[in-house]
Each structure stands twice: as C-alpha cells, then as structure tokens.
PDB file of N, CA and C in Angstrom:
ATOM      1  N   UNK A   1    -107.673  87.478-123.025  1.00  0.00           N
ATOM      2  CA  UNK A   1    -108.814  87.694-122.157  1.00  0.00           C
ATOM      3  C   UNK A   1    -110.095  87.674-122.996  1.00  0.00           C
ATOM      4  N   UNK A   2    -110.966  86.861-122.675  1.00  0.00           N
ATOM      5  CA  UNK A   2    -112.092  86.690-123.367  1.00  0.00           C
ATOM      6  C   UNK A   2    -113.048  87.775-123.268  1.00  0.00           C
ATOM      7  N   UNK A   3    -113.907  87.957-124.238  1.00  0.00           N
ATOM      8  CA  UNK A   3    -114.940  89.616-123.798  1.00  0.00           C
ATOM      9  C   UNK A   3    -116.224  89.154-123.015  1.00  0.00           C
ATOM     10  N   UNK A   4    -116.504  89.931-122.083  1.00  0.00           N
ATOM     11  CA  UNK A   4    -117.419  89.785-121.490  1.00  0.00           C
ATOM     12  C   UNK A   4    -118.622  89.803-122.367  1.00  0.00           C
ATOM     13  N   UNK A   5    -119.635  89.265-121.491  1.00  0.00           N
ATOM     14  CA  UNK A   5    -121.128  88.382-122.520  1.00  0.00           C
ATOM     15  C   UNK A   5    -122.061  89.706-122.306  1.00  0.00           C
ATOM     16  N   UNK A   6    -122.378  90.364-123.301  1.00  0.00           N
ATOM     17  CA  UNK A   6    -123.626  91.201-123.088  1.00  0.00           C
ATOM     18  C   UNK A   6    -125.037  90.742-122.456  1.00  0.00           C
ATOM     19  N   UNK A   7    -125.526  91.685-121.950  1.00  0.00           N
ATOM     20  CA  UNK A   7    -126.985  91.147-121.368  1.00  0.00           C
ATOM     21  C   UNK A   7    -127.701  90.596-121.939  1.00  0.00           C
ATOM     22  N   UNK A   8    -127.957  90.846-123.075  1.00  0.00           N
ATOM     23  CA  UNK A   8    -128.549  89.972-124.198  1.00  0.00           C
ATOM     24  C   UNK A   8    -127.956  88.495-124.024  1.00  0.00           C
ATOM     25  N   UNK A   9    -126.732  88.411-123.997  1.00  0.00           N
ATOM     26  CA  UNK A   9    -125.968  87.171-124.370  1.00  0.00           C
ATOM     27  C   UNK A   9    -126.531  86.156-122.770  1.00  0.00           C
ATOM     28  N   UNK A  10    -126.193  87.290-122.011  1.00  0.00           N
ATOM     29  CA  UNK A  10    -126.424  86.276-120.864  1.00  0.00           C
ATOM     30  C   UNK A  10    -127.717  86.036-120.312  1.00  0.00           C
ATOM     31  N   UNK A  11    -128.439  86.499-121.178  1.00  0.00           N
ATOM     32  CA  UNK A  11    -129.994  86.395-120.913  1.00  0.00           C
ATOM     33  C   UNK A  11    -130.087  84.913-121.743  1.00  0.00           C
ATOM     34  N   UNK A  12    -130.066  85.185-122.556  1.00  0.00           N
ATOM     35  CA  UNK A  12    -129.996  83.778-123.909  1.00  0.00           C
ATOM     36  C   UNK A  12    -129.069  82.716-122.736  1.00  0.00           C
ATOM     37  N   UNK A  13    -128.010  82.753-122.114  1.00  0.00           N
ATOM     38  CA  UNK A  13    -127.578  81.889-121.509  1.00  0.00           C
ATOM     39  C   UNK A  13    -128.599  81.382-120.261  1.00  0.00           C
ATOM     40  N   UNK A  14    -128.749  82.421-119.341  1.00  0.00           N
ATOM     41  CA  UNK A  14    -129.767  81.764-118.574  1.00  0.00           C
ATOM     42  C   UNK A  14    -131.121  80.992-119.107  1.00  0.00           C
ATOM     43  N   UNK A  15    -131.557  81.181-120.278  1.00  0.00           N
ATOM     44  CA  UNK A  15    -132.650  80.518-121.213  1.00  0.00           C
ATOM     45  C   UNK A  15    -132.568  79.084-121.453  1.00  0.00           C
ATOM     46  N   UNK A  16    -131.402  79.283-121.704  1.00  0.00           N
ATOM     47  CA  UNK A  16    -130.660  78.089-122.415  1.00  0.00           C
ATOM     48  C   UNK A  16    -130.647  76.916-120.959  1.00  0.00           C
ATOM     49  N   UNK A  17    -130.247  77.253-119.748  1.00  0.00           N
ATOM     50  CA  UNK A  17    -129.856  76.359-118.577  1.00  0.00           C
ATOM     51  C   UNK A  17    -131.291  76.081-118.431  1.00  0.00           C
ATOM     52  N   UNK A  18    -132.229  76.990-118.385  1.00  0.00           N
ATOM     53  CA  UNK A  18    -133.717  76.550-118.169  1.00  0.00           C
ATOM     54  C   UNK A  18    -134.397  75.163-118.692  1.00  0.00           C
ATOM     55  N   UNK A  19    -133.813  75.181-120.325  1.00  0.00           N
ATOM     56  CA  UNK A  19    -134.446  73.975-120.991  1.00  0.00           C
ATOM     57  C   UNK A  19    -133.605  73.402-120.988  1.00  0.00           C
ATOM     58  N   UNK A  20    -131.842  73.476-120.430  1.00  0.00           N
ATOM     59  CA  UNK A  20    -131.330  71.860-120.361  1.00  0.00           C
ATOM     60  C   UNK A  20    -132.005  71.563-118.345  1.00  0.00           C
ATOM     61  N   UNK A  21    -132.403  72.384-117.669  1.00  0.00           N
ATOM     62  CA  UNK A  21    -132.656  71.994-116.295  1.00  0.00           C
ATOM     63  C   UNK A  21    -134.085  71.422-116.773  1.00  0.00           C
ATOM     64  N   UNK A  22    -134.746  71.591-116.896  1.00  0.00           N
ATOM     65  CA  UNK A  22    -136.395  70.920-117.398  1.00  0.00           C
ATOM     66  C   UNK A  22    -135.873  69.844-118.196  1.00  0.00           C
ATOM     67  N   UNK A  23    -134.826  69.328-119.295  1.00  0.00           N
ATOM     68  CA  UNK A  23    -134.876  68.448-120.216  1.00  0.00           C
ATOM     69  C   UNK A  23    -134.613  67.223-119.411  1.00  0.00           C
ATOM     70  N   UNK A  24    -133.385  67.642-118.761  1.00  0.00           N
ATOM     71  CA  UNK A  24    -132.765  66.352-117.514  1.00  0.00           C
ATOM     72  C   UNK A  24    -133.095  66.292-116.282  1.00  0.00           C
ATOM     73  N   UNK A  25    -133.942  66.951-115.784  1.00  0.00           N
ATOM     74  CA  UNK A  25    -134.615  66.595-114.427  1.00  0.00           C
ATOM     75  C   UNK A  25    -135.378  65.291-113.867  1.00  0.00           C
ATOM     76  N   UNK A  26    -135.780  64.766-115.296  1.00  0.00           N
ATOM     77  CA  UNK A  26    -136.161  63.160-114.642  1.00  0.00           C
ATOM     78  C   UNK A  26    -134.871  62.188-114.948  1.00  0.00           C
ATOM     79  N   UNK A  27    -133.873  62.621-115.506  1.00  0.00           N
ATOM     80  CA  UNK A  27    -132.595  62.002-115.553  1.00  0.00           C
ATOM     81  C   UNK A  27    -132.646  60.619-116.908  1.00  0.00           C
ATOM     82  N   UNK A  28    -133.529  61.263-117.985  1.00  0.00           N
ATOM     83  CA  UNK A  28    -133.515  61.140-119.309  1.00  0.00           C
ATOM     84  C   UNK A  28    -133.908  62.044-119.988  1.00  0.00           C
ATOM     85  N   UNK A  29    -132.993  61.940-121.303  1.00  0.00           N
ATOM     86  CA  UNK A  29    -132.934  62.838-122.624  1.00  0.00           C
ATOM     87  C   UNK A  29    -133.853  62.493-123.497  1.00  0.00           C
ATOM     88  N   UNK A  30    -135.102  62.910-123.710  1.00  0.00           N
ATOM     89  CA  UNK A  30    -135.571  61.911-125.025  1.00  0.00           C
ATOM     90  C   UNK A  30    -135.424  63.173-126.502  1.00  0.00           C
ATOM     91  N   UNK A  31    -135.293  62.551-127.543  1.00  0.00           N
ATOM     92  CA  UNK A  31    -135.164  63.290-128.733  1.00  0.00           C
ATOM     93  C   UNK A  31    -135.694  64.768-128.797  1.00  0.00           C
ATOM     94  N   UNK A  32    -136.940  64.642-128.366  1.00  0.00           N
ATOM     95  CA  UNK A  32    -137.669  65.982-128.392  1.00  0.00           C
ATOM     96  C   UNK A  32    -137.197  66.583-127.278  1.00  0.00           C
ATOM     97  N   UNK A  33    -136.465  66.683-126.292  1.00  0.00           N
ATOM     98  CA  UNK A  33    -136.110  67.560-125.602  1.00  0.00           C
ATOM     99  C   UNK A  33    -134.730  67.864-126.188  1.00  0.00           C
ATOM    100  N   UNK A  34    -134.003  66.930-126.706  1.00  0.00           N
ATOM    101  CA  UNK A  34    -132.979  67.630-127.477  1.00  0.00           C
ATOM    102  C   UNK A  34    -133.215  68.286-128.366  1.00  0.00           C
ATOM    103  N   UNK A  35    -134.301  68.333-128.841  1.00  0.00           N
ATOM    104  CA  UNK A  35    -134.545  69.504-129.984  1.00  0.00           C
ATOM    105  C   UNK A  35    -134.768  70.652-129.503  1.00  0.00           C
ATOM    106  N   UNK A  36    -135.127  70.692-128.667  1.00  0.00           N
ATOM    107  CA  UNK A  36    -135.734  71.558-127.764  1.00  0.00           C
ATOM    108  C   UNK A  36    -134.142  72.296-126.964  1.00  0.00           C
ATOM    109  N   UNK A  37    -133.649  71.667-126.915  1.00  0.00           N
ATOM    110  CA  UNK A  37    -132.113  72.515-126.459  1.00  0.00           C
ATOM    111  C   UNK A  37    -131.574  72.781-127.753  1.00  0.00           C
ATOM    112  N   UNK A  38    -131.258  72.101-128.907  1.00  0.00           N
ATOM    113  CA  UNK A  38    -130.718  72.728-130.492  1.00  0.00           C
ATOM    114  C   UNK A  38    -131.929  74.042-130.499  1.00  0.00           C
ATOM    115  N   UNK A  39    -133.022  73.774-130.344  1.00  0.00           N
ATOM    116  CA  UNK A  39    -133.369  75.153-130.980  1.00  0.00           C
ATOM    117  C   UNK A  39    -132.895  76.543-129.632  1.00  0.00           C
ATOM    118  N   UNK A  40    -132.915  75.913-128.685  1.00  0.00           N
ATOM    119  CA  UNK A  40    -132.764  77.173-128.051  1.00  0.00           C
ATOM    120  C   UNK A  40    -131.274  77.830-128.317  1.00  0.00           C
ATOM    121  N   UNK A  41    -130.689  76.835-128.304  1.00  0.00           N
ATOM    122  CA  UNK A  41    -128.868  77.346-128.626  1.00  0.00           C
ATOM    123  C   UNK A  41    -128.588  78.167-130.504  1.00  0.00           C
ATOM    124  N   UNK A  42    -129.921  77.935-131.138  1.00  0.00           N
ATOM    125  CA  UNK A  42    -129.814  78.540-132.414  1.00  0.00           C
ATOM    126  C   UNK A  42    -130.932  79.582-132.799  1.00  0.00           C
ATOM    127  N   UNK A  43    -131.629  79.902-131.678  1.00  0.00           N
ATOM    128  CA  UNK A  43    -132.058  81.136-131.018  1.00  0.00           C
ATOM    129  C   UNK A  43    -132.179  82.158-131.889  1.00  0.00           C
ATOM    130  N   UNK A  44    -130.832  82.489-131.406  1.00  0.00           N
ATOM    131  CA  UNK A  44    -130.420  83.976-132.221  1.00  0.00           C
ATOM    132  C   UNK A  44    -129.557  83.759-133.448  1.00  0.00           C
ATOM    133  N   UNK A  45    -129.623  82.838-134.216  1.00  0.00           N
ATOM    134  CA  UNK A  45    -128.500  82.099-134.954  1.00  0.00           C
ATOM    135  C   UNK A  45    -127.287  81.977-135.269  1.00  0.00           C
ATOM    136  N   UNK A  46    -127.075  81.824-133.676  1.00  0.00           N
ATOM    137  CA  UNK A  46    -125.341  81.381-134.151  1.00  0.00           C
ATOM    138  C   UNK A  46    -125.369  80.254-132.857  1.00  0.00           C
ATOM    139  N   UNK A  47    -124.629  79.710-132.370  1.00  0.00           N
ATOM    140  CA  UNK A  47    -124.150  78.752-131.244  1.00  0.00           C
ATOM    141  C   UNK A  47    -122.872  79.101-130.805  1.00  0.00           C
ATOM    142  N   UNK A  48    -123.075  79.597-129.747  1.00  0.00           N
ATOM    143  CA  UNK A  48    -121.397  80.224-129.002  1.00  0.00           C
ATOM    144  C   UNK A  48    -120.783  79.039-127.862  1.00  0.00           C
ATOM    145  N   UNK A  49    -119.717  79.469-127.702  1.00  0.00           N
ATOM    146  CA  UNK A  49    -118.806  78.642-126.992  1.00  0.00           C
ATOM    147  C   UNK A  49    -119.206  78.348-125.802  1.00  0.00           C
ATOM    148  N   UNK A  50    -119.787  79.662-125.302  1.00  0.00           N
ATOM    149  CA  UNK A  50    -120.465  79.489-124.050  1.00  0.00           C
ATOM    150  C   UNK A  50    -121.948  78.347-123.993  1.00  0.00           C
ATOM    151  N   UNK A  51    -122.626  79.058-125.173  1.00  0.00           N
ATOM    152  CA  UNK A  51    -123.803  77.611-125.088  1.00  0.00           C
ATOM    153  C   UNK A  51    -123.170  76.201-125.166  1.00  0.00           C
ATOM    154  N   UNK A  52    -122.336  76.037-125.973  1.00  0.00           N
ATOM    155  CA  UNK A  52    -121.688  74.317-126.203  1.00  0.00           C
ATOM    156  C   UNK A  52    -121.047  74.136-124.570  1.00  0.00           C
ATOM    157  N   UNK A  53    -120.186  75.261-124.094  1.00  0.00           N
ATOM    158  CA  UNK A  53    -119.832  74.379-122.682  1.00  0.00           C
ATOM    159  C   UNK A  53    -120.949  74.114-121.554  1.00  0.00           C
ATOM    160  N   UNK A  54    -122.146  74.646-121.592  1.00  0.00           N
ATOM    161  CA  UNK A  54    -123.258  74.747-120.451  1.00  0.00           C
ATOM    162  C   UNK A  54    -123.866  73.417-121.155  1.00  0.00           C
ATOM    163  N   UNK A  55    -123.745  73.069-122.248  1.00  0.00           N
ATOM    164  CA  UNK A  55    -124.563  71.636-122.636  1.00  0.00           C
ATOM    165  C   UNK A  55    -123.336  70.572-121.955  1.00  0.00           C
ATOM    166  N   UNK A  56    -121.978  70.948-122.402  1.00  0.00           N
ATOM    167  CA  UNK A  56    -121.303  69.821-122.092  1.00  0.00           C
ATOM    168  C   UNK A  56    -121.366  69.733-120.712  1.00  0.00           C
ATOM    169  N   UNK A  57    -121.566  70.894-119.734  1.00  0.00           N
ATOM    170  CA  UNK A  57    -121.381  70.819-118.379  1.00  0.00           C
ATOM    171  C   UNK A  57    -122.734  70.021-117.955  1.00  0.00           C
ATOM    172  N   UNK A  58    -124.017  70.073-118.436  1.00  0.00           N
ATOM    173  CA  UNK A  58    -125.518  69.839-117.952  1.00  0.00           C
ATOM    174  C   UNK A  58    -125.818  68.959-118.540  1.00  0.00           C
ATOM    175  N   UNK A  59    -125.368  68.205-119.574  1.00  0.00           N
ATOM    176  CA  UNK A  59    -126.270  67.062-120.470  1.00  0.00           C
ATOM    177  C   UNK A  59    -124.725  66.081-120.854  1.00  0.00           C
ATOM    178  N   UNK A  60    -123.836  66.349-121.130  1.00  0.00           N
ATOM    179  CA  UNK A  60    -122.480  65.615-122.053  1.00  0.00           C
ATOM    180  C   UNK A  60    -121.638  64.909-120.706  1.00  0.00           C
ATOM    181  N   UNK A  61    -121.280  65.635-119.926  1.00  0.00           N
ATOM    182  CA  UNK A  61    -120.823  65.147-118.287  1.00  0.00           C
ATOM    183  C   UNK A  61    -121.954  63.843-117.930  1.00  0.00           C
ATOM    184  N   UNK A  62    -123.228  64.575-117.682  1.00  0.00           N
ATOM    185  CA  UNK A  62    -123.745  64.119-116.947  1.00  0.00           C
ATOM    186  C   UNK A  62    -124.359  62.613-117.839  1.00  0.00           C
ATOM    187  N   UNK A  63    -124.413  62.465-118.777  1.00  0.00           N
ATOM    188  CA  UNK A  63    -124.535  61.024-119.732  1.00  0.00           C
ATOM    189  C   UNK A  63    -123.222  59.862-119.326  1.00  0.00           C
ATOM    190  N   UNK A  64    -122.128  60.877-119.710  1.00  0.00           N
ATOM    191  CA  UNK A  64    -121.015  60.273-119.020  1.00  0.00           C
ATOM    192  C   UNK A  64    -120.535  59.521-117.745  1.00  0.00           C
ATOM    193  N   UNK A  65    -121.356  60.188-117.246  1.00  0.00           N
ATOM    194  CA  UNK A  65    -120.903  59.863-115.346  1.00  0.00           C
ATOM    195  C   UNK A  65    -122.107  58.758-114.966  1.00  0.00           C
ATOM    196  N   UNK A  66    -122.955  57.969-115.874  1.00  0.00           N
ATOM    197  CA  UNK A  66    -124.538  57.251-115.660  1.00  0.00           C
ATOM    198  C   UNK A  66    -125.628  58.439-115.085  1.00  0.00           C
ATOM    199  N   UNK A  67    -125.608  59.385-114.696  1.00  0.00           N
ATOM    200  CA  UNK A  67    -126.249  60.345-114.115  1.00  0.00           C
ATOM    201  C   UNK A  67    -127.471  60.637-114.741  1.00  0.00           C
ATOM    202  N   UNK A  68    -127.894  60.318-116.474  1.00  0.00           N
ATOM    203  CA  UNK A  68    -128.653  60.685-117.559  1.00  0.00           C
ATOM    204  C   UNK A  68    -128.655  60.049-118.383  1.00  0.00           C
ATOM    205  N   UNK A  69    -129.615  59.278-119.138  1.00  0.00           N
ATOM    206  CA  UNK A  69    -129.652  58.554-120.052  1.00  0.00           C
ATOM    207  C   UNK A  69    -130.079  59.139-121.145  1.00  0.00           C
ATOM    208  N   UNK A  70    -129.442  59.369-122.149  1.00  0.00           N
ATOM    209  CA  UNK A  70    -129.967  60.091-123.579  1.00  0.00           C
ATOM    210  C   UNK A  70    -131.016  59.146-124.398  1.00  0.00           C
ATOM    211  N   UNK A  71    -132.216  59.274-124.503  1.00  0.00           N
ATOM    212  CA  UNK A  71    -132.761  58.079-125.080  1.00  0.00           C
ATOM    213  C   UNK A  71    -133.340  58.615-126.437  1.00  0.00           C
ATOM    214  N   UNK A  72    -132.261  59.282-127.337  1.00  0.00           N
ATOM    215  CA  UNK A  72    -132.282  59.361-128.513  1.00  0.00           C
ATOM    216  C   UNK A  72    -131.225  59.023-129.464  1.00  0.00           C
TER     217      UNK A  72
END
C-alpha cells in the first residue's frame, strides 16, 4: 500500500497540473514550456512518481495519441 501524499505533496501536485494545463492548452509543447514543467517537478528537489505519472498522463499520452505536438 502506497503512503498517502502530504499536503505539502499534494499542493506541489496540484502546481505541477497548472503548468502542464497552461503548457498544452494550445496543443503544442515548445522548449520553454518544458522547462517550465522540469523546473516545477524539481521544485522541492526531488521528482516523485507521482509527478512523472501526471506528465505521462498530460503531456507523454497526449504527444502519443497526435493530441500535442512537442516542438522541442
């Protein structure tokens, strides 16, 4: 059973969906908005499991499926 995410943690998570929802809303990635999601996921400095699956769910899927074009 995995441990539940402290408020802290899930504050940093909702942060995190903010700048991948603003990065892909015109349905391209350009470099500087990916930086802009690396820095938020190294935040507090570490990168948790939970940040890597909310990128793969919001930006890695959605490249995949034509949905987003990464143009970096």
């Amino acid at each position: 059973m995995e441990p539940e995410l402290t408020a802290e943690e899930q504050q940093e998570l909702a942060n995190l969906r903010k700048v991948i929802e603003k990065a892909v809303a015109d349905g391209v990635l350009t470099e500087a908005e990916r930086f802009q999601i690396t820095a938020a996921m190294q935040a507090d400095g570490q990168i948790t499991y939970e940040e890597l699956e909310l990128v793969r769910q919001l930006v890695c899927n959605k490249v995949a499926l034509g949905d987003l074009q990464a143009d970096c």
